[in-house]
N, C-alpha and C. Protein backbone atom coordinates (compact mmCIF):
# COMPACT_ATOMS: atom_id res chain seq x y z
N UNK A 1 50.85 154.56 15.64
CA UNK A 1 51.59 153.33 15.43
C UNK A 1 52.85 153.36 16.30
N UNK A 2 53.38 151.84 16.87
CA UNK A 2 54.47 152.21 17.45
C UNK A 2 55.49 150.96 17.22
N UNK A 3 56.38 151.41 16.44
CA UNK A 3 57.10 150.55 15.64
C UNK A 3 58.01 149.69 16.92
N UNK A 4 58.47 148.52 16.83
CA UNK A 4 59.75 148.17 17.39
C UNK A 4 60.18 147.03 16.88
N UNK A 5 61.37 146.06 17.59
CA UNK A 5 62.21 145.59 16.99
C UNK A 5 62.13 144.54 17.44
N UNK A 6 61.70 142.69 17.63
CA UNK A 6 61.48 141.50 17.99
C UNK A 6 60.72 141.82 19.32
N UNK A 7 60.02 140.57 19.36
CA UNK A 7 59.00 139.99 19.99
C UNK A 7 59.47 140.81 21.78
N UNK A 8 60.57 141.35 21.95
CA UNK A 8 61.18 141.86 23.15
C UNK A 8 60.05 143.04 24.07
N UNK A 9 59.77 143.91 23.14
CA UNK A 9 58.96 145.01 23.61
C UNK A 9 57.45 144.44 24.43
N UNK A 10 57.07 143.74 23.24
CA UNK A 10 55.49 142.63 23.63
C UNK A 10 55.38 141.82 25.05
N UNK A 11 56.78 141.21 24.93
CA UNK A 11 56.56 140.06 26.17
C UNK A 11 56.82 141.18 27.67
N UNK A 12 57.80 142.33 27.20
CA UNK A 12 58.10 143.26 28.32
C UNK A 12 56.60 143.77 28.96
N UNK A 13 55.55 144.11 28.08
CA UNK A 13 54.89 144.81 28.15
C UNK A 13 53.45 143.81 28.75
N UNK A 14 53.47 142.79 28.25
CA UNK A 14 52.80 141.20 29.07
C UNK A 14 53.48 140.99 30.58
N UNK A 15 55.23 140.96 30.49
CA UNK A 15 55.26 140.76 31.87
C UNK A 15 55.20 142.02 33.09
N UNK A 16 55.23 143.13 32.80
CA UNK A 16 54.71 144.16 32.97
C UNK A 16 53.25 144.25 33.61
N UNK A 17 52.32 144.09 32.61
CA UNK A 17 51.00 143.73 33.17
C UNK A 17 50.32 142.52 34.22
N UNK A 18 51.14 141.63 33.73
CA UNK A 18 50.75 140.53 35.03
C UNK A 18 51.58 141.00 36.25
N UNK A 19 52.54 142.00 36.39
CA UNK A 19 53.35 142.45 37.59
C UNK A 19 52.36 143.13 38.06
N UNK A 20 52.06 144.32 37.58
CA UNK A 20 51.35 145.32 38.11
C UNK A 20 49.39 145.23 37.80
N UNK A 21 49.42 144.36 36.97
CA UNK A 21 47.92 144.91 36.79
C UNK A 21 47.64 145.88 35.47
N UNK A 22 46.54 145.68 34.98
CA UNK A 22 46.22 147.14 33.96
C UNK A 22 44.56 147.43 34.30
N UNK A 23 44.69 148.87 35.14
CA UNK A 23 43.57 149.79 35.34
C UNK A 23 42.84 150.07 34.02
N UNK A 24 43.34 150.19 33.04
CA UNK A 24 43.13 150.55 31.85
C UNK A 24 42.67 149.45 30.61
N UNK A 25 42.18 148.67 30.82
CA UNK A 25 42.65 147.66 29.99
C UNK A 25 42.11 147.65 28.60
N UNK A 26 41.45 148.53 27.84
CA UNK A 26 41.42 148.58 27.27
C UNK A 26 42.26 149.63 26.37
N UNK A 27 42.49 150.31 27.15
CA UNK A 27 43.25 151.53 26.67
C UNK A 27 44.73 150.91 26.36
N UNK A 28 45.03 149.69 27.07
CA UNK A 28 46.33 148.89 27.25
C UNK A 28 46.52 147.82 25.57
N UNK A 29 44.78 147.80 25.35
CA UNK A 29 44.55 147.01 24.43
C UNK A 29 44.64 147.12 23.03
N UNK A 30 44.53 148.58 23.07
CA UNK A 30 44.57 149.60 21.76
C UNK A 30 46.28 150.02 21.34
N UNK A 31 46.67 149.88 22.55
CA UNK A 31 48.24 150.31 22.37
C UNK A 31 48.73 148.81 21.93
N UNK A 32 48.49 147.80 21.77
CA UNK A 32 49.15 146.86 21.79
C UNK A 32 48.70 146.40 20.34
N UNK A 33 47.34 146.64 19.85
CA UNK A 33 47.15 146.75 18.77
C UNK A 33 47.55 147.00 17.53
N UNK A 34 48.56 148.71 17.88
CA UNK A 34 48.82 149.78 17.15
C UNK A 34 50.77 149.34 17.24
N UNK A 35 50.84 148.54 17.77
CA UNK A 35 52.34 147.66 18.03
C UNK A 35 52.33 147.08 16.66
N UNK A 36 53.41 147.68 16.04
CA UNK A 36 54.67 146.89 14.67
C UNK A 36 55.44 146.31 14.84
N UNK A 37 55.86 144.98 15.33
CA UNK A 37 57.15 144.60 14.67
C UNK A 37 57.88 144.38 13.17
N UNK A 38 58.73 145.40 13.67
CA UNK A 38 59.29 145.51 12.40
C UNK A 38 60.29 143.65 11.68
N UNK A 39 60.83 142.65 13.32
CA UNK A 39 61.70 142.03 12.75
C UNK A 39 61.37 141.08 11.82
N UNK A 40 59.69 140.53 11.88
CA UNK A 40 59.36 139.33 11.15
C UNK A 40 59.44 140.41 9.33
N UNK A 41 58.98 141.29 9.69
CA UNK A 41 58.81 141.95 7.54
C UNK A 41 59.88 141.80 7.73
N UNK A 42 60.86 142.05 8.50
CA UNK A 42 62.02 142.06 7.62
C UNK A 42 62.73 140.79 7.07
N UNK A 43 62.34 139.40 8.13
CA UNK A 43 62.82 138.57 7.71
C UNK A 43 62.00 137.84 6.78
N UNK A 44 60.78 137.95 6.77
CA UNK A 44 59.68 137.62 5.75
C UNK A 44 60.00 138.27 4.36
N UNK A 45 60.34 139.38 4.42
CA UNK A 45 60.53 140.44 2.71
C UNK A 45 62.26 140.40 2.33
N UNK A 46 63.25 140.51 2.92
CA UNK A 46 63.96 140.68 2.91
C UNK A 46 65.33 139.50 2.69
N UNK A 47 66.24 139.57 1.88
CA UNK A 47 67.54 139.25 1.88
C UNK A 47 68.61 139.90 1.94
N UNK A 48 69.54 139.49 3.02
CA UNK A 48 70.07 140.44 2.94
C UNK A 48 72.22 139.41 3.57
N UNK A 49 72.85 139.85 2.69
CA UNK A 49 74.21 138.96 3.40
C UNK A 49 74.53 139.34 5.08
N UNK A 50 74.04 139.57 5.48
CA UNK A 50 74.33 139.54 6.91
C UNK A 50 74.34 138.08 7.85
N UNK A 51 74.91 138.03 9.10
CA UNK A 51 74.84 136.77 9.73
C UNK A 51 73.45 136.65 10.59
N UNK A 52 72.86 137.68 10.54
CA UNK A 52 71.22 137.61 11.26
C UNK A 52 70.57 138.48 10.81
N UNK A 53 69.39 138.69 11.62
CA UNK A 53 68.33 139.80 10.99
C UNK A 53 68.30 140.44 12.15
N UNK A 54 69.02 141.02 13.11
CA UNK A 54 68.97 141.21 14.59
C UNK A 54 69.21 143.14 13.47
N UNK A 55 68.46 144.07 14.16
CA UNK A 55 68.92 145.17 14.50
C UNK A 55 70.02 145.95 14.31
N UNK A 56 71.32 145.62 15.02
CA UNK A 56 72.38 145.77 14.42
C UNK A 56 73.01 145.12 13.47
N UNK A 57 72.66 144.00 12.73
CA UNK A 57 72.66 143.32 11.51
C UNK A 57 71.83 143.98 10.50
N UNK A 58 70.72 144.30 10.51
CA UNK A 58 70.16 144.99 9.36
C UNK A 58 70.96 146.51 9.32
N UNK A 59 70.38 147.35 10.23
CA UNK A 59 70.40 149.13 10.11
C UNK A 59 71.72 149.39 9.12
N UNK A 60 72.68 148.47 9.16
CA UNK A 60 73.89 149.15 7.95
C UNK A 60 73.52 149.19 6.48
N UNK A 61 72.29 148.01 6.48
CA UNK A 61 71.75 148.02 5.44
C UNK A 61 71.03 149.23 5.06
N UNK A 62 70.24 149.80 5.34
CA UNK A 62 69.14 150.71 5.73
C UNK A 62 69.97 152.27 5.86
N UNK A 63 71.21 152.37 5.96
CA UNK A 63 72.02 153.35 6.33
C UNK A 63 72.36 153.82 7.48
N UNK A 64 72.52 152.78 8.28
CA UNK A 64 72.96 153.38 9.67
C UNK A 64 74.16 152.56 10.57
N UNK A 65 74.85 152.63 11.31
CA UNK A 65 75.99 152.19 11.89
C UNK A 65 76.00 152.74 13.16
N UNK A 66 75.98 151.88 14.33
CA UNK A 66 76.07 152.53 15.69
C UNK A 66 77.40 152.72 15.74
N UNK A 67 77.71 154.23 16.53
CA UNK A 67 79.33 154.82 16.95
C UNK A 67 79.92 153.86 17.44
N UNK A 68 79.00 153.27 18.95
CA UNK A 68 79.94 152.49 19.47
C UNK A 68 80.73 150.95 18.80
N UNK A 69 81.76 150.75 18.78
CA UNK A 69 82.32 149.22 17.91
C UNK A 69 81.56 148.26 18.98
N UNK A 70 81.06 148.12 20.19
CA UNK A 70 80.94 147.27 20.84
C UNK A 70 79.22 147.14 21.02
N UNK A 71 78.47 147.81 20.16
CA UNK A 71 76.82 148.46 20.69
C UNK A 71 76.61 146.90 20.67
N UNK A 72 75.44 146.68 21.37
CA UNK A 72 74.57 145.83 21.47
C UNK A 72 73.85 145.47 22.53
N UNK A 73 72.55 144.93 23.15
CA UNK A 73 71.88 144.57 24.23
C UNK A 73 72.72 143.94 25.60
N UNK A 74 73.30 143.20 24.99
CA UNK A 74 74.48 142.63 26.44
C UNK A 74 75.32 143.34 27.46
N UNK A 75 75.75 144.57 25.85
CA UNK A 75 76.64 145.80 26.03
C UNK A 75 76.47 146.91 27.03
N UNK A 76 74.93 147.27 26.55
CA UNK A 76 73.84 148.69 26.96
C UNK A 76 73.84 148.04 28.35
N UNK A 77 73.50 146.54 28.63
CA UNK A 77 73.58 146.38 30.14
C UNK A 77 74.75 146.81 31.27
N UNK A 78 75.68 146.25 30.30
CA UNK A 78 77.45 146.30 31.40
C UNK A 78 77.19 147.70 31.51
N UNK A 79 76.67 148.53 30.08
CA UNK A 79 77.00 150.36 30.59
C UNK A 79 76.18 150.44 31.72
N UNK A 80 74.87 150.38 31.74
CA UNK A 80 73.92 150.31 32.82
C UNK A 80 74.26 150.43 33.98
N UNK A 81 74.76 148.80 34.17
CA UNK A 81 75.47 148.49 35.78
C UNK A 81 76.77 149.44 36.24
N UNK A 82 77.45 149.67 34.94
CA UNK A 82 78.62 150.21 35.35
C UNK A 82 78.44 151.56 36.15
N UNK A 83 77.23 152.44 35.39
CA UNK A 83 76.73 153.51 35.41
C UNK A 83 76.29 153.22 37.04
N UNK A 84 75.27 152.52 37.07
CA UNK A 84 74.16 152.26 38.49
C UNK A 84 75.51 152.68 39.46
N UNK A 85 76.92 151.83 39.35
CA UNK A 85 77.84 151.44 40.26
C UNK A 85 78.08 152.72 40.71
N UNK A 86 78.28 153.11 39.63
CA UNK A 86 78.84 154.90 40.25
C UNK A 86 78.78 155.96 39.27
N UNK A 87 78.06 156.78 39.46
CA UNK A 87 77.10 157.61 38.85
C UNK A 87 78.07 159.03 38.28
N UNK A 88 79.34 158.87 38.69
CA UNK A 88 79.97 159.39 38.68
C UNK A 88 80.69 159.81 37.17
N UNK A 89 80.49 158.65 36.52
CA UNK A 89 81.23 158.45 35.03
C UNK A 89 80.03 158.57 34.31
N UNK A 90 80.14 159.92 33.82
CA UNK A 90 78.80 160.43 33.16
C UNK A 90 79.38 159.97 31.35
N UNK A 91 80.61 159.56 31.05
CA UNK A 91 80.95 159.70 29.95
C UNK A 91 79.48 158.09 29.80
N UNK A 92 79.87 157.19 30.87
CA UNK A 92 79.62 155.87 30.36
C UNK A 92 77.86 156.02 30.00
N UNK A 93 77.13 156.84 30.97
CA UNK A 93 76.02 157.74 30.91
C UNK A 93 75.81 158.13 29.63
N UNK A 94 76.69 158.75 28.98
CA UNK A 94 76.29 159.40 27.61
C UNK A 94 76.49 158.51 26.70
N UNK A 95 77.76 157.22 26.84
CA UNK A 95 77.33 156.51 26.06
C UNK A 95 76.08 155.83 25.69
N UNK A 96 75.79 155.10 26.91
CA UNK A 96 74.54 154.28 27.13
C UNK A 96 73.10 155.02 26.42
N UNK A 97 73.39 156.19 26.37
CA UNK A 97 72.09 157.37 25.81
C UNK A 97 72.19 157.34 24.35
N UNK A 98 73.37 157.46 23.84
CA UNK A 98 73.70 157.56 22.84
C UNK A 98 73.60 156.63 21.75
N UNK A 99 74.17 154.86 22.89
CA UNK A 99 73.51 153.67 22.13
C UNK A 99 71.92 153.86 21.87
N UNK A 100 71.39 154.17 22.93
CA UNK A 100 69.80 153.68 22.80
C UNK A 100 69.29 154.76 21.97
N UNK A 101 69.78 156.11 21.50
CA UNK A 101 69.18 157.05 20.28
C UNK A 101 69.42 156.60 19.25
N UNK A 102 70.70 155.91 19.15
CA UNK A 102 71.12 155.44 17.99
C UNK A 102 70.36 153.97 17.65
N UNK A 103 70.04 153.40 18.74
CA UNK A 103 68.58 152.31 18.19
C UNK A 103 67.41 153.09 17.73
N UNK A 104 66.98 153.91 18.48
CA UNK A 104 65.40 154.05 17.93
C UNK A 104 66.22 154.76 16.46
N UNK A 105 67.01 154.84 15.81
CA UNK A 105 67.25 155.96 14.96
C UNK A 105 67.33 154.67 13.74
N UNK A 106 67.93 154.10 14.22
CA UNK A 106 68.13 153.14 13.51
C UNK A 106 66.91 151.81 13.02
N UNK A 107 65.80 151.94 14.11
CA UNK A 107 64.83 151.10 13.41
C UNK A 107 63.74 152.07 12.87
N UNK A 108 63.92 153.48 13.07
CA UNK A 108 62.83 154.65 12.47
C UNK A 108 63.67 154.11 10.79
N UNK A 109 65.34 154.16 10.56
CA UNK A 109 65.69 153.67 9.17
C UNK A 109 65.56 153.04 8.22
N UNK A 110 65.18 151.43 9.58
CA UNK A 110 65.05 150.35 9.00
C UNK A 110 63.53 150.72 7.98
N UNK A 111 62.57 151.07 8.86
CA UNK A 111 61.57 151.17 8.89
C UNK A 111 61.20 152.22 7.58
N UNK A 112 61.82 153.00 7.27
CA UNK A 112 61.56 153.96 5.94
C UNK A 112 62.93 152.88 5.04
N UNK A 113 63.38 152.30 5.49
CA UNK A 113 64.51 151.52 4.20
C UNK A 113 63.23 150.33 3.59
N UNK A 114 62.68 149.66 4.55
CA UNK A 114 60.79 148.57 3.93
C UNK A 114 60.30 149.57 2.82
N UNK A 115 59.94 151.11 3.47
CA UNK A 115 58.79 151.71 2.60
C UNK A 115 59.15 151.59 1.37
N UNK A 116 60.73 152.29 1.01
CA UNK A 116 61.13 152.59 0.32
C UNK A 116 61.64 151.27 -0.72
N UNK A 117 61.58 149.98 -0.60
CA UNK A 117 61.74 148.92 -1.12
C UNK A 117 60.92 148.43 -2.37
């Protein structure tokens, strides 16, 4: 199974394939199969006082809080570019690593916070 978090991973993985092609396609077919989104259960099962059901809106629920005050998708990009710019600022490097462990960590949470419901 391979859990993730809105419709984001799917369409990556569609525009992906019409870029390159799939040699595999069935093997491509089985993986896509075995694809969870976690965001519709959550907004389907769930209430919760938050202002969305986005990821970093749920996981505090679930027990988790990203370090950074500023985490989010818009964010992980500026680190990205900043990083690409100059490779030099390994701190911004470890942030950017650190956001994205602290996502998968955080929807592995979400994801045992459902079971456990």
């Amino acid at each position: 199974v391979v859990f993730h978090y809105s419709a984001y991973e799917n369409n990556k993985l569609s525009s992906l394939e019409r870029k390159y092609g799939a040699t595999e396609k069935a093997a491509l077919d089985l993986f896509r199969s075995r694809m969870i989104d976690l965001f519709p259960l959550v907004k389907q099962n769930v209430v919760v006082p938050a202002r969305g059901y986005g990821l970093k809106q749920i996981a505090p629920f679930a027990g988790l809080k990203h370090s950074a005050e500023n985490a989010g998708g818009a964010q992980s990009i500026v680190w990205f570019q900043k990083y690409q710019a100059d490779q030099s600022q390994r701190d911004v490097l470890e942030t950017l690593l650190t956001y994205n462990r602290e996502d998968c960590h955080a929807m592995k949470y979400v994801e045992g916070w459902l079971r456990a419901l």
